[in-house]
Protein backbone atom coordinates (compact mmCIF):
# COMPACT_ATOMS: atom_id res chain seq x y z
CA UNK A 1 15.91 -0.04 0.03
CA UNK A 2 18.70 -1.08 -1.95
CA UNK A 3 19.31 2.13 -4.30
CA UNK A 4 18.31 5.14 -4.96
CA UNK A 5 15.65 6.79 -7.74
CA UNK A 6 17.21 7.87 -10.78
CA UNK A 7 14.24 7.85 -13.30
CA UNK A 8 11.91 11.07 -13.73
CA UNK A 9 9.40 8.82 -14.88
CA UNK A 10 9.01 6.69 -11.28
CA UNK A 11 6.07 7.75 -8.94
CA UNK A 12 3.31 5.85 -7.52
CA UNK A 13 0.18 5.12 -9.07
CA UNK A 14 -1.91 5.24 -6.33
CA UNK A 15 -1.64 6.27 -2.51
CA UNK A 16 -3.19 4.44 0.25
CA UNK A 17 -3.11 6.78 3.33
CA UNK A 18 0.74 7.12 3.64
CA UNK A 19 2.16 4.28 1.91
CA UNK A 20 2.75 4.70 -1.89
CA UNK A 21 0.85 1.87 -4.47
CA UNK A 22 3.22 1.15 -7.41
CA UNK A 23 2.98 -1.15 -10.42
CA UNK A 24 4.82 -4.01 -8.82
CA UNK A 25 2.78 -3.86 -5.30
CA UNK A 26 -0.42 -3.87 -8.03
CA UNK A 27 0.82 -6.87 -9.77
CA UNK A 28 1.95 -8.86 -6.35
CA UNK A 29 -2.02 -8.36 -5.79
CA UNK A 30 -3.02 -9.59 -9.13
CA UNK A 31 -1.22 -12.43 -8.82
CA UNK A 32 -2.22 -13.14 -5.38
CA UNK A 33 -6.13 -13.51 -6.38
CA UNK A 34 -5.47 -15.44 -8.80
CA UNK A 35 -4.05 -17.90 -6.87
CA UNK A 36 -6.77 -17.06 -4.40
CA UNK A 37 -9.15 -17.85 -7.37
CA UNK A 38 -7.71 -21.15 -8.35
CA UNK A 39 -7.59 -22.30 -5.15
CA UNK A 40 -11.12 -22.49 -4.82
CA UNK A 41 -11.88 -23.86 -8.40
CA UNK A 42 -9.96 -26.31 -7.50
CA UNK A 43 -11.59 -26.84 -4.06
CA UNK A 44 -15.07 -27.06 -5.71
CA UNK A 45 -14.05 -29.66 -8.30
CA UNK A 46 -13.82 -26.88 -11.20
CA UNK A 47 -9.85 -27.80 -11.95
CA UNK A 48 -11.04 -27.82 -15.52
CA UNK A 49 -11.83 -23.84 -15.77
CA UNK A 50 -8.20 -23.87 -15.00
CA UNK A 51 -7.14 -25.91 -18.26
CA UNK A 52 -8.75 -23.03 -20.15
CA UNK A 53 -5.83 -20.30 -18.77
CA UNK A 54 -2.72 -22.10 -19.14
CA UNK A 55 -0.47 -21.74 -22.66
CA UNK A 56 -0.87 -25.01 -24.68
CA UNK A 57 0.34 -24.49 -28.52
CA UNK A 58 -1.45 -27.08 -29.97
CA UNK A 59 -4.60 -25.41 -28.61
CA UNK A 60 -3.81 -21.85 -29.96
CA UNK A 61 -2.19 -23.34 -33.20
CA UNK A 62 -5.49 -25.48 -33.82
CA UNK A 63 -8.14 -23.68 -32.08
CA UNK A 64 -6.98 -19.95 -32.34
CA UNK A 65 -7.08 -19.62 -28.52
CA UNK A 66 -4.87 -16.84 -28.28
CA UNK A 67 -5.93 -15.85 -24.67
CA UNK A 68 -3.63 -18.45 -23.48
CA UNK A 69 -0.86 -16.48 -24.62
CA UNK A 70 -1.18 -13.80 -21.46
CA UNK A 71 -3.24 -15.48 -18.91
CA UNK A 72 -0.75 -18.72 -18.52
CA UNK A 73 1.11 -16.62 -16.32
CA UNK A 74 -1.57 -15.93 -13.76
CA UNK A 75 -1.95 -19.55 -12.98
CA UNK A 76 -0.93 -20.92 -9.89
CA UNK A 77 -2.05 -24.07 -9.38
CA UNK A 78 -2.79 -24.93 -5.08
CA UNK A 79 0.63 -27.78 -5.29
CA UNK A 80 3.03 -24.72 -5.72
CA UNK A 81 1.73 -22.00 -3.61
CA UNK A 82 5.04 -22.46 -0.89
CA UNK A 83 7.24 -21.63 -3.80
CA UNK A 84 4.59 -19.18 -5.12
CA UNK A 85 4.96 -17.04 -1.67
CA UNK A 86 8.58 -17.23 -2.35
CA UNK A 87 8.20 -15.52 -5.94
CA UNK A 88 5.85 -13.14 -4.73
CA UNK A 89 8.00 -12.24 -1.97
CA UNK A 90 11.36 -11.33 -4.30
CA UNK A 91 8.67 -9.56 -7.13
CA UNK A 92 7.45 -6.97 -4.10
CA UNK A 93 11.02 -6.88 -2.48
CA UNK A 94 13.21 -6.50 -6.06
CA UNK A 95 10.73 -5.77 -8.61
CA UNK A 96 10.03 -2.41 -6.99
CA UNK A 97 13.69 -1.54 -6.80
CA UNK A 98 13.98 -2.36 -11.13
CA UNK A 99 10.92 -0.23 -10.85
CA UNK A 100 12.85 2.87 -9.28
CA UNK A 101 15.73 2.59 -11.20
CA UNK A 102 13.94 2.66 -15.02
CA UNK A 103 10.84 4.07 -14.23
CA UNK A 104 7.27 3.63 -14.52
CA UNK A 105 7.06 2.94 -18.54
CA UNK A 106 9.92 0.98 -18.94
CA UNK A 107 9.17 -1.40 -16.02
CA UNK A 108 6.01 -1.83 -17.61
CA UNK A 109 7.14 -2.69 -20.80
CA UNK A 110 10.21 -5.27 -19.25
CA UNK A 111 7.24 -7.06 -17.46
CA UNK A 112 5.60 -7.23 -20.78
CA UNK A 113 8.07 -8.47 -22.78
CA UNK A 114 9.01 -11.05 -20.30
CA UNK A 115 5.08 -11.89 -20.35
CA UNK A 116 5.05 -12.07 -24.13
CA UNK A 117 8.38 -13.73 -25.14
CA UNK A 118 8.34 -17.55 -23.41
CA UNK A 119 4.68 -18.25 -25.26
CA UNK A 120 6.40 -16.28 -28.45
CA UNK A 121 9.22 -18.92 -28.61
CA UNK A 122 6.73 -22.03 -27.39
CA UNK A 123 4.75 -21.53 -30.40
CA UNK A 124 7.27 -21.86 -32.68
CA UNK A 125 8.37 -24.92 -30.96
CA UNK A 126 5.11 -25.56 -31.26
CA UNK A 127 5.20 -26.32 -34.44
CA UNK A 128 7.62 -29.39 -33.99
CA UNK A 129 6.64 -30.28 -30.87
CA UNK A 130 3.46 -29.64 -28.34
CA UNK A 131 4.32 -27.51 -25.16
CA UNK A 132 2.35 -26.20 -22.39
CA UNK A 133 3.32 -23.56 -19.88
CA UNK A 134 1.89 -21.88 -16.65
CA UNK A 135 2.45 -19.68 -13.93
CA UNK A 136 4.88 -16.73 -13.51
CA UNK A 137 8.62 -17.92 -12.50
CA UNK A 138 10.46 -17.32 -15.40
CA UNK A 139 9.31 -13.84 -15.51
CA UNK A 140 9.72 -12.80 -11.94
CA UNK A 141 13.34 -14.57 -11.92
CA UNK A 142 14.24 -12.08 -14.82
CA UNK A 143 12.79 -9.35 -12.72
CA UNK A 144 15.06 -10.60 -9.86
CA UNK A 145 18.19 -10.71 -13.26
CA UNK A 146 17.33 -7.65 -13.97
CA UNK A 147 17.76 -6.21 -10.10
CA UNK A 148 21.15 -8.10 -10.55
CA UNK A 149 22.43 -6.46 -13.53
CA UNK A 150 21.34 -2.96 -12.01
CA UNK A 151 22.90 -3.65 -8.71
CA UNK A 152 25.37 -6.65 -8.96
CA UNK A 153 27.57 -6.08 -5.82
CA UNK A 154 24.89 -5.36 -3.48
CA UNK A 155 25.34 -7.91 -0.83
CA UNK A 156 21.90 -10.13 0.09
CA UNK A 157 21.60 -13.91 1.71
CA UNK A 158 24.45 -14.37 3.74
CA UNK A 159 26.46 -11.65 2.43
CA UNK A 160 27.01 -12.91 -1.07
CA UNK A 161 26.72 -10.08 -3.74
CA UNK A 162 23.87 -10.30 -6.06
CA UNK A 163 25.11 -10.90 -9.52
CA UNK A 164 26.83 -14.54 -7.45
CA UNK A 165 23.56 -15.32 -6.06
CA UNK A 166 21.77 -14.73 -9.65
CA UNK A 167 24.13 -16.96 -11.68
CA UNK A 168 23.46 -19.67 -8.91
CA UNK A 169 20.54 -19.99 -9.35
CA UNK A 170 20.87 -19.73 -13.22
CA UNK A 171 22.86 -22.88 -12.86
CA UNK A 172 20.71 -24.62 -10.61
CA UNK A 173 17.77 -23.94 -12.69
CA UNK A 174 19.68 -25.00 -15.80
CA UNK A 175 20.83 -28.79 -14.29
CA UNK A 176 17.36 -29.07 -12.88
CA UNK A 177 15.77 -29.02 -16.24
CA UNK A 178 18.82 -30.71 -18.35
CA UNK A 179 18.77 -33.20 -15.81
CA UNK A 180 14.65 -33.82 -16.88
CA UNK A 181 15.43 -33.01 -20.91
CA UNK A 182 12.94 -30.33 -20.66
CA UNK A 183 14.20 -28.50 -23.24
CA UNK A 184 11.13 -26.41 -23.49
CA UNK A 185 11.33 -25.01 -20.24
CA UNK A 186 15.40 -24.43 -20.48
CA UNK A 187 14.45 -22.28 -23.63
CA UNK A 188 12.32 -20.42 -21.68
CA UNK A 189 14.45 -19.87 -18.08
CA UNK A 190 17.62 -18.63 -20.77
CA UNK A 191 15.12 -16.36 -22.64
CA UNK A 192 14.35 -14.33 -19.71
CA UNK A 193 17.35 -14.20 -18.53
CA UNK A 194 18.81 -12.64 -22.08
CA UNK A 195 15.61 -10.45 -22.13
CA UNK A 196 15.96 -8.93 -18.88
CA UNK A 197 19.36 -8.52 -19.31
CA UNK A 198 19.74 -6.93 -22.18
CA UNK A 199 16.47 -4.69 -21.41
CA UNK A 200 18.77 -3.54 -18.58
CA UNK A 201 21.85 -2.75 -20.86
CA UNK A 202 19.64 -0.72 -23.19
CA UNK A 203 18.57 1.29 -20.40
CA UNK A 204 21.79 2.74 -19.53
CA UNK A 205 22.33 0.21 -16.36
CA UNK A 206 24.80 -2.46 -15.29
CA UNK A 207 28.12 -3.89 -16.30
CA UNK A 208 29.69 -1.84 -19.63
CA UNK A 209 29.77 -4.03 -22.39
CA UNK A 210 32.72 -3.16 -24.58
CA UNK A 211 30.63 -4.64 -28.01
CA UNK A 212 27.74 -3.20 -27.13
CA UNK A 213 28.72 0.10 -26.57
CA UNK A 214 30.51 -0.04 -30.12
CA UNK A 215 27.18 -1.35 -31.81
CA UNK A 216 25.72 1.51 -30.29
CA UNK A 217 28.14 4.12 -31.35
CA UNK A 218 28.22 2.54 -35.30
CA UNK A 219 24.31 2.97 -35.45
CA UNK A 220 23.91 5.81 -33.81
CA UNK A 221 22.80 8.79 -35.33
CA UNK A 222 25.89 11.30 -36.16
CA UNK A 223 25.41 15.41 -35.33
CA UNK A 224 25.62 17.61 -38.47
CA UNK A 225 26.84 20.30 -36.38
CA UNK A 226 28.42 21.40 -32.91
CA UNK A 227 27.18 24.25 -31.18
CA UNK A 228 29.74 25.91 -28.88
CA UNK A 229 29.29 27.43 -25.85
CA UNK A 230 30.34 31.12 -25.35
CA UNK A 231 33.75 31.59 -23.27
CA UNK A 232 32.88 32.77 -19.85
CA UNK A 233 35.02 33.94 -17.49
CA UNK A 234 36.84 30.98 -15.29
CA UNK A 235 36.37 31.95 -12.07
CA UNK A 236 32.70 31.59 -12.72
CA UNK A 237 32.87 28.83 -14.99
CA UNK A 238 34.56 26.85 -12.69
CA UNK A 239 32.54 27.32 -10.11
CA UNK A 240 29.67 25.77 -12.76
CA UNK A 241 31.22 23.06 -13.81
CA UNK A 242 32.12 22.26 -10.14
CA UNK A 243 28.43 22.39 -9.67
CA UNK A 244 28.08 20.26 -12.61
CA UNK A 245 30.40 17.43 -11.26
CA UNK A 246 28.39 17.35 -8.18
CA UNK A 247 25.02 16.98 -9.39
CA UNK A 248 26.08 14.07 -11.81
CA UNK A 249 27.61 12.36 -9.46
CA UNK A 250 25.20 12.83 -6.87
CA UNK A 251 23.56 9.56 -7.14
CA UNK A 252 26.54 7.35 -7.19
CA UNK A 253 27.87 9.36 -3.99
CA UNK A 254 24.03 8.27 -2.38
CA UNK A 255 24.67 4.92 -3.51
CA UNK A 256 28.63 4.44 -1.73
CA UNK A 257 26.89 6.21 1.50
CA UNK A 258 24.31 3.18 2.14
CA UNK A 259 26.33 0.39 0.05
CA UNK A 260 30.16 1.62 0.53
CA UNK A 261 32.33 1.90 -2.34
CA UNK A 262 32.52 -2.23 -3.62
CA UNK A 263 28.82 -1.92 -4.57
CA UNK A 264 29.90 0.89 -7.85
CA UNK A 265 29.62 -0.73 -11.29
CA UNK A 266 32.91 -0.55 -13.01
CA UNK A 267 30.94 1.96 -15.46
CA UNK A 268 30.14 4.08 -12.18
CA UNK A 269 33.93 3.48 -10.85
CA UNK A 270 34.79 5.45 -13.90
CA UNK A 271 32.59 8.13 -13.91
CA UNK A 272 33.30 8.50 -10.44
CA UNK A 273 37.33 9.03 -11.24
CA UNK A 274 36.60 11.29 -14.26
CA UNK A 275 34.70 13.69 -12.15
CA UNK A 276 37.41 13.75 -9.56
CA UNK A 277 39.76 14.30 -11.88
CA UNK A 278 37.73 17.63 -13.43
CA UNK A 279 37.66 18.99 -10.11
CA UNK A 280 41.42 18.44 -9.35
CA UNK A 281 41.97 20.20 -12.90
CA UNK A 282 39.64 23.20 -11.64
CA UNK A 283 40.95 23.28 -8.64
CA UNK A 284 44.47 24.27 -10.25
C-alpha cells in the first residue's frame, strides 16, 4: 500500500484462498477475541477473571505472578472498545507495511520487545511505587512510530506527512498524561516510542543519524584484508556496473513512482544522486 517489499525474509504465513495471512492480520485476530472474550466475562459478572491478566507489580513482586507480564496486553476491557477498533484498525493498516519493510523475524521480535519492555520498566518502578497496566496502545502506537520512521513523508489524514502526524500525537499523548501526573504511563508511551525507533534505525531504515552511524563505524568489526576484483575490460564492465546501479536503486525508483520524489529519506536522496552520478561517469 504505502511501499514496497525490501526484506527476503517477508512472506505470508498462511493463505486463505487468495488473500495472504501474515503475522500482523494473525495478531489483529488475537487481539480481537480477546476482547471478544472479555466482553462476555464481563457480561456474565466474571470481571474478576479479568483482574488475573492485567500487569500489577506488586502482584508479580509479592506473589511471583509473572504471567501478568505478557497477557496485560491482551486486555481490553468493554469501556474502550471504540478506541480499541481504532488501534486495531492502524495495527492491520501500518503494522503490515513495518512488516514488509523488515521482514518476518524482525517484526516479530519489534512486537516483542515492545510487549516486554513497558512491564520491564513498571517493575522496577515497582519497587518505589505500585503500577498496573493493561491493554495494547503503547505498543501498537510504536508500531504506527515505527511506520513513521520507515516512511516519514508519506502523506496520510488530510495530506499531512507521517513523521508530523506521529509527533502530534506524541505530544498530545504526552500533555494528556502530564496533565494527570501519570508518570507511569508517560514512562511507558516515551519507551515505545525510543524502542521502535531505534529498532528501526538498527535495521537500516529512516532518517540518517550522523552519531549513530559513527557509533556504528567505531564498533564495527574492521577487515584484515581486501580482496580485489580482476580488471575487466570497460566496455563490459560498464555495462555491469550500469546494471548494478539499476538494481540498487530499483526500490527507491518504485517508491518515487507511487509516492513522487518528496516521500525519499534524505539517506535515499543520496543514494539516489550517487548512483546518478556513476552512470554519468560511465556514460563518459
Amino acid at each position: 500500500m504505502f511501499g514496497v517489499t525490501t526484506s527476503d525474509d517477508y512472506r505470508p504465513v498462511a493463505w486463505m484462498g487468495r488473500y495472504p495471512v501474515d503475522v500482523t492480520t494473525m495478531l489483529v485476530g488475537v487481539h480481537v477475541v480477546c476482547a471478544i472474550l472479555t466482553s462476555l466475562a464481563f457480561a456474565a459478572g466474571q470481571s474478576g477473571l479479568v483482574n488475573y491478566l492485567v500487569f500489577d507489580s506488586a502482584l508479580i513482586w509479592s506473589g511471583a505472578q509473572v504471567w501478568r507480564i505478557f497477557t496485560y496486553a491482551f486486555v481490553h476491557g468493554p469501556s474502550t472498545l471504540l478506541w480499541f477498533a481504532v488501534e486495531m484498525y492502524m495495527l492491520f493498516v501500518f503494522g503490515r507495511e513495518v512488516e514488509r519493510f523488515v521482514g518476518r523475524r524482525a517484526y516479530i521480535a519489534l512486537y516483542v520487545i515492545l510487549l516486554l519492555t513497558p512491564p520491564a520498566l513498571l517493575l522496577i518502578w515497582g519497587l518505589w511505587q505500585h503500577s498496573g497496566l493493561s491493554g495494547s496502545i503503547a505498543i501498537h502506537f510504536g508500531i504506527f512510530i515505527a511506520f513513521a520512521t520507515i516512511y516519514p513523508r508519506v502523506e496520510l489524514l488530510l495530506r499531512i506527512m507521517a513523521k508530523w502526524i506521529a509527533l502530534i500525537l506524541a505530544a498530545i499523548y504526552t500533555f494528556q498524561l502530564l496533565a494527570y501526573h501519570a508518570w507511569s504511563d508517560l514512562l511507558v508511551v516515551w519507551a515505545s516510542i525510543g524502542v521502535a525507533f531505534l529498532f528501526v534505525e538498527m535495521n537500516g531504515a529512516g532518517p540518517e543519524l550522523v552519531w549513530w552511524n559513527a557509533v556504528k563505524e567505531r564498533f564495527a568489526p574492521r577487515p584484515k584484508f581486501h580482496v580485489l576484483p580482476k580488471p575487466r575490460a570497460r566496455t563490459g564492465g560498464s555495462r555491469l556496473e550500469s546494471e548494478d546501479v539499476y538494481t540498487s536503486i530499483d526500490p527507491i525508483l518504485d517508491k518515487i513512482s507511487k509516492f513522487g520524489i518528496g516521500s525519499l529519506t534524505a539517506s535515499e536522496r543520496r543514494q539516489l544522486d550517487r548512483e546518478r552520478e556513476r552512470l554519468l561517469k560511465n556514460s563518459e
